[in-house]
C-alpha atoms as a PDB file:
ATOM      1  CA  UNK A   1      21.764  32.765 -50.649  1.00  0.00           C
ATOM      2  CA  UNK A   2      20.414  30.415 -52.847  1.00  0.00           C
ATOM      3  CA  UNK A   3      16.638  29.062 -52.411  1.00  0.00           C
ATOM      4  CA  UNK A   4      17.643  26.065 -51.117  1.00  0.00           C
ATOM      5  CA  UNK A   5      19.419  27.470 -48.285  1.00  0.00           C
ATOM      6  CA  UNK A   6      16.147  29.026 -47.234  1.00  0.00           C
ATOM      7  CA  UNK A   7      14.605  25.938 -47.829  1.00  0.00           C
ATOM      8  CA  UNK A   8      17.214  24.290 -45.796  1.00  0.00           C
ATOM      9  CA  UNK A   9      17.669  27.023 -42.785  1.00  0.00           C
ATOM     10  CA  UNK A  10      13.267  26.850 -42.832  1.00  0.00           C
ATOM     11  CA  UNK A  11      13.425  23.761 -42.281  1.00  0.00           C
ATOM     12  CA  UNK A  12      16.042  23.170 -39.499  1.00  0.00           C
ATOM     13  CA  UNK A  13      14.222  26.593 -38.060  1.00  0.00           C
ATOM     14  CA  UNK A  14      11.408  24.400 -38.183  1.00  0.00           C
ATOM     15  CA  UNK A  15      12.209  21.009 -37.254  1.00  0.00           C
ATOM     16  CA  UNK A  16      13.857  22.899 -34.057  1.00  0.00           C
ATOM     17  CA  UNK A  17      10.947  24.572 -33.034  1.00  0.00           C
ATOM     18  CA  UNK A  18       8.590  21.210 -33.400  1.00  0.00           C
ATOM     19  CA  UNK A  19      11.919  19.396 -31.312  1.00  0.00           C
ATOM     20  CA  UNK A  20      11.471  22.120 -28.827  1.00  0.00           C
ATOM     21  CA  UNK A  21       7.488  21.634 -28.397  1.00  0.00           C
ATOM     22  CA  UNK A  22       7.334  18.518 -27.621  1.00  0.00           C
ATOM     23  CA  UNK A  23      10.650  18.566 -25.344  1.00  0.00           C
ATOM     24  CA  UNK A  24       8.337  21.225 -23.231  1.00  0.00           C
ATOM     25  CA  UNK A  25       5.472  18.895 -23.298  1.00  0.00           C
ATOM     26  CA  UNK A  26       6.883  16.027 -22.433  1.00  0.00           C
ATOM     27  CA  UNK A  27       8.723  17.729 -19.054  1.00  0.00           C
ATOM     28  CA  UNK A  28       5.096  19.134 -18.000  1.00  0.00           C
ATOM     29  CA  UNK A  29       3.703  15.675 -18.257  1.00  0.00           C
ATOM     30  CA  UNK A  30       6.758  13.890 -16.448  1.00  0.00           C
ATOM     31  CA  UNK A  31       5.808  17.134 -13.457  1.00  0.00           C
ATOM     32  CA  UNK A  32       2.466  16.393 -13.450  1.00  0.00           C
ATOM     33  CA  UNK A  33       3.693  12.238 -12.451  1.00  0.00           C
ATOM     34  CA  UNK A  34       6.032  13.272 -10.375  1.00  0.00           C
ATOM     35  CA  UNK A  35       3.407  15.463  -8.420  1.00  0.00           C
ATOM     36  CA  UNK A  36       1.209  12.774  -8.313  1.00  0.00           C
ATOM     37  CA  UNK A  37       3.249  10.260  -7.222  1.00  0.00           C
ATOM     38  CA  UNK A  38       3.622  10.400  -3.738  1.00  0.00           C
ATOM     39  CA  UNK A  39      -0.795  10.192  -3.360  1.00  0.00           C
ATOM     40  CA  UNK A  40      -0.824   6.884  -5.761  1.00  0.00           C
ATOM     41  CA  UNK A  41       2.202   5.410  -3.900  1.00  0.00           C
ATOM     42  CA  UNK A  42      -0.239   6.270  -0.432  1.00  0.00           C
ATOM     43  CA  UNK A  43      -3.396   4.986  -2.016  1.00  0.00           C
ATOM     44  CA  UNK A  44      -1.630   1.867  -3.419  1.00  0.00           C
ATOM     45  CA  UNK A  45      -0.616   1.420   0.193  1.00  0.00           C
ATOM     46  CA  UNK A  46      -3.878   1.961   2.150  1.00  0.00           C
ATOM     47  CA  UNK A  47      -5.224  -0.304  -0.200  1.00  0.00           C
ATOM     48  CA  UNK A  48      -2.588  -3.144   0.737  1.00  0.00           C
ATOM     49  CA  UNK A  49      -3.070  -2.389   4.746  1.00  0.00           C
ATOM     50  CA  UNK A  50      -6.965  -2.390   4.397  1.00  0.00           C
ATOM     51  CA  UNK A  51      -6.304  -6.055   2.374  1.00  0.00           C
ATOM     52  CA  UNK A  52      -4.325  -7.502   5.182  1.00  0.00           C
ATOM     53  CA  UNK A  53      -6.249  -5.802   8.037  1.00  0.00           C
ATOM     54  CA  UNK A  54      -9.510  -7.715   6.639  1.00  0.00           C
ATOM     55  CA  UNK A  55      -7.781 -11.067   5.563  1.00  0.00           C
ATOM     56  CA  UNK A  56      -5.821 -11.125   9.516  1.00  0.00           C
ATOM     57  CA  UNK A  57      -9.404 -10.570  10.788  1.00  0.00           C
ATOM     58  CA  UNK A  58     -10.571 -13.415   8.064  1.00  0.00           C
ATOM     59  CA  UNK A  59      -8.023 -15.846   9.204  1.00  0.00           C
ATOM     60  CA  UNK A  60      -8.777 -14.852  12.900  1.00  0.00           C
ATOM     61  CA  UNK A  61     -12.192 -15.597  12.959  1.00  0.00           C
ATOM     62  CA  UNK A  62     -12.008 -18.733  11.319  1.00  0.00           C
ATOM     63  CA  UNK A  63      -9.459 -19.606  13.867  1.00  0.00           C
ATOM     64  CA  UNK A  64     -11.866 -18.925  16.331  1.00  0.00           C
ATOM     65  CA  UNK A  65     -14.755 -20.719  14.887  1.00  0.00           C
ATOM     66  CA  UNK A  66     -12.442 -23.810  15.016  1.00  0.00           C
ATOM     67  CA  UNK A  67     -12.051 -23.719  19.029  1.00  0.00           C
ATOM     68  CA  UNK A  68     -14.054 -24.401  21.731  1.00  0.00           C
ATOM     69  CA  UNK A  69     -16.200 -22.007  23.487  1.00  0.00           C
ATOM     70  CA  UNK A  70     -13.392 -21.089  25.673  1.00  0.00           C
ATOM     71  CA  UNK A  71     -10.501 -19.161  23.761  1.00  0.00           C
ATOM     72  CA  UNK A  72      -8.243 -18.094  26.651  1.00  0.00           C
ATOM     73  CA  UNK A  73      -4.707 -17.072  25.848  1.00  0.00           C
ATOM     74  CA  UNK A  74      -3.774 -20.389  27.729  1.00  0.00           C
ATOM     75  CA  UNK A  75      -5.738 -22.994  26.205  1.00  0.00           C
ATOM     76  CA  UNK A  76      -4.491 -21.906  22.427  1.00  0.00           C
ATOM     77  CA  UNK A  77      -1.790 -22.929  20.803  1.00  0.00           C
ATOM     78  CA  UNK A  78       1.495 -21.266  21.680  1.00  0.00           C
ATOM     79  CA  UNK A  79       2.116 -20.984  17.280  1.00  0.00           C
ATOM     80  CA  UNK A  80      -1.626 -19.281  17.377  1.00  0.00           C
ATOM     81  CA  UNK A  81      -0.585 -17.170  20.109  1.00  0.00           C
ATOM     82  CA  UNK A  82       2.180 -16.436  18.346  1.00  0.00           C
ATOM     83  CA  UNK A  83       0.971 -15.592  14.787  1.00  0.00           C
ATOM     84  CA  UNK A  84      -1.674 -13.352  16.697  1.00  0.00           C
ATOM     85  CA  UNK A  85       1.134 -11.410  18.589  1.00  0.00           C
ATOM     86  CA  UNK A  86       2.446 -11.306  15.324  1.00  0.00           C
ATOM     87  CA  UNK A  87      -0.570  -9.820  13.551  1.00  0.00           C
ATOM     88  CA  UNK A  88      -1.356  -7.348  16.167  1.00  0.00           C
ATOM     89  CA  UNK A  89       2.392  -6.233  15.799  1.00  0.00           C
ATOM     90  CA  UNK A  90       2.179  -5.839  12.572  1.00  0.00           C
ATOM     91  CA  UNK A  91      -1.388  -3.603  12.508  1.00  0.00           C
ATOM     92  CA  UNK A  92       0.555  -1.124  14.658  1.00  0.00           C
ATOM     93  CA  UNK A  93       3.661  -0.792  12.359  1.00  0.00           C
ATOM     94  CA  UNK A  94       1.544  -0.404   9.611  1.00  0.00           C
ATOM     95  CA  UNK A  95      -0.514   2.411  11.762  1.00  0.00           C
ATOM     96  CA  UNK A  96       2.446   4.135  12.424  1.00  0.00           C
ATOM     97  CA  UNK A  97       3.601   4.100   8.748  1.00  0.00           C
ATOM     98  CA  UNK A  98       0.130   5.475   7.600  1.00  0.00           C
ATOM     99  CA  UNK A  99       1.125   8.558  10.335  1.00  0.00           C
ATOM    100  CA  UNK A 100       4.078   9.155   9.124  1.00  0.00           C
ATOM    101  CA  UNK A 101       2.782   9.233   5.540  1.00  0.00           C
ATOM    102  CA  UNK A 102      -0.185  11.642   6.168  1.00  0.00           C
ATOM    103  CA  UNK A 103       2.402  13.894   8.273  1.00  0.00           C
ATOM    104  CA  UNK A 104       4.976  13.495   5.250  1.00  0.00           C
ATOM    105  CA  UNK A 105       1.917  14.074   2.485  1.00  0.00           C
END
């Protein structure tokens, strides 16, 4: 063998083992995001709920403030009623998600 066919099997030895490296690395970081996935995807999603919990109860006091003194279910309006249902609905759907999600975690 010439020197040049060292030169050239070095190298590809080389240019292998650097391929090889960073191959490795690269998995072990894509692990690491896959791990951590699931408890961003959660916290992304508690901060959502906690965002609509606070702007229902925004939108529900200043509904309130805009009535009289008496706020019985039968002098609001039937849409109000509604929406509030609505709201009330959706707080225990998103309860029951954040159960299932802690039991899945």
């Amino acid at each position: 063998m010439t020197n040049s066919d060292f030169l050239l099997k070095a190298a590809i030895k080389k240019v292998t083992e650097k391929l090889n490296e960073i191959v490795v690395e690269k998995i072990e970081e894509a692990t690491n995001i896959a791990q951590d996935a699931p408890e961003k995807i959660k916290k992304e999603f508690d901060i959502l709920k906690d965002s609509i919990i606070e702007e229902a109860a925004r939108m529900e006091t200043e509904v309130r403030k805009g009535k009289n003194d008496d706020t019985s279910e039968s002098n609001q309006d039937p849409y109000l009623s509604e929406v509030l249902n609505e709201i009330k609905d959706i707080k225990g759907k998103i309860d029951h998600f954040n159960k299932r999600m802690d039991i899945t975690i």
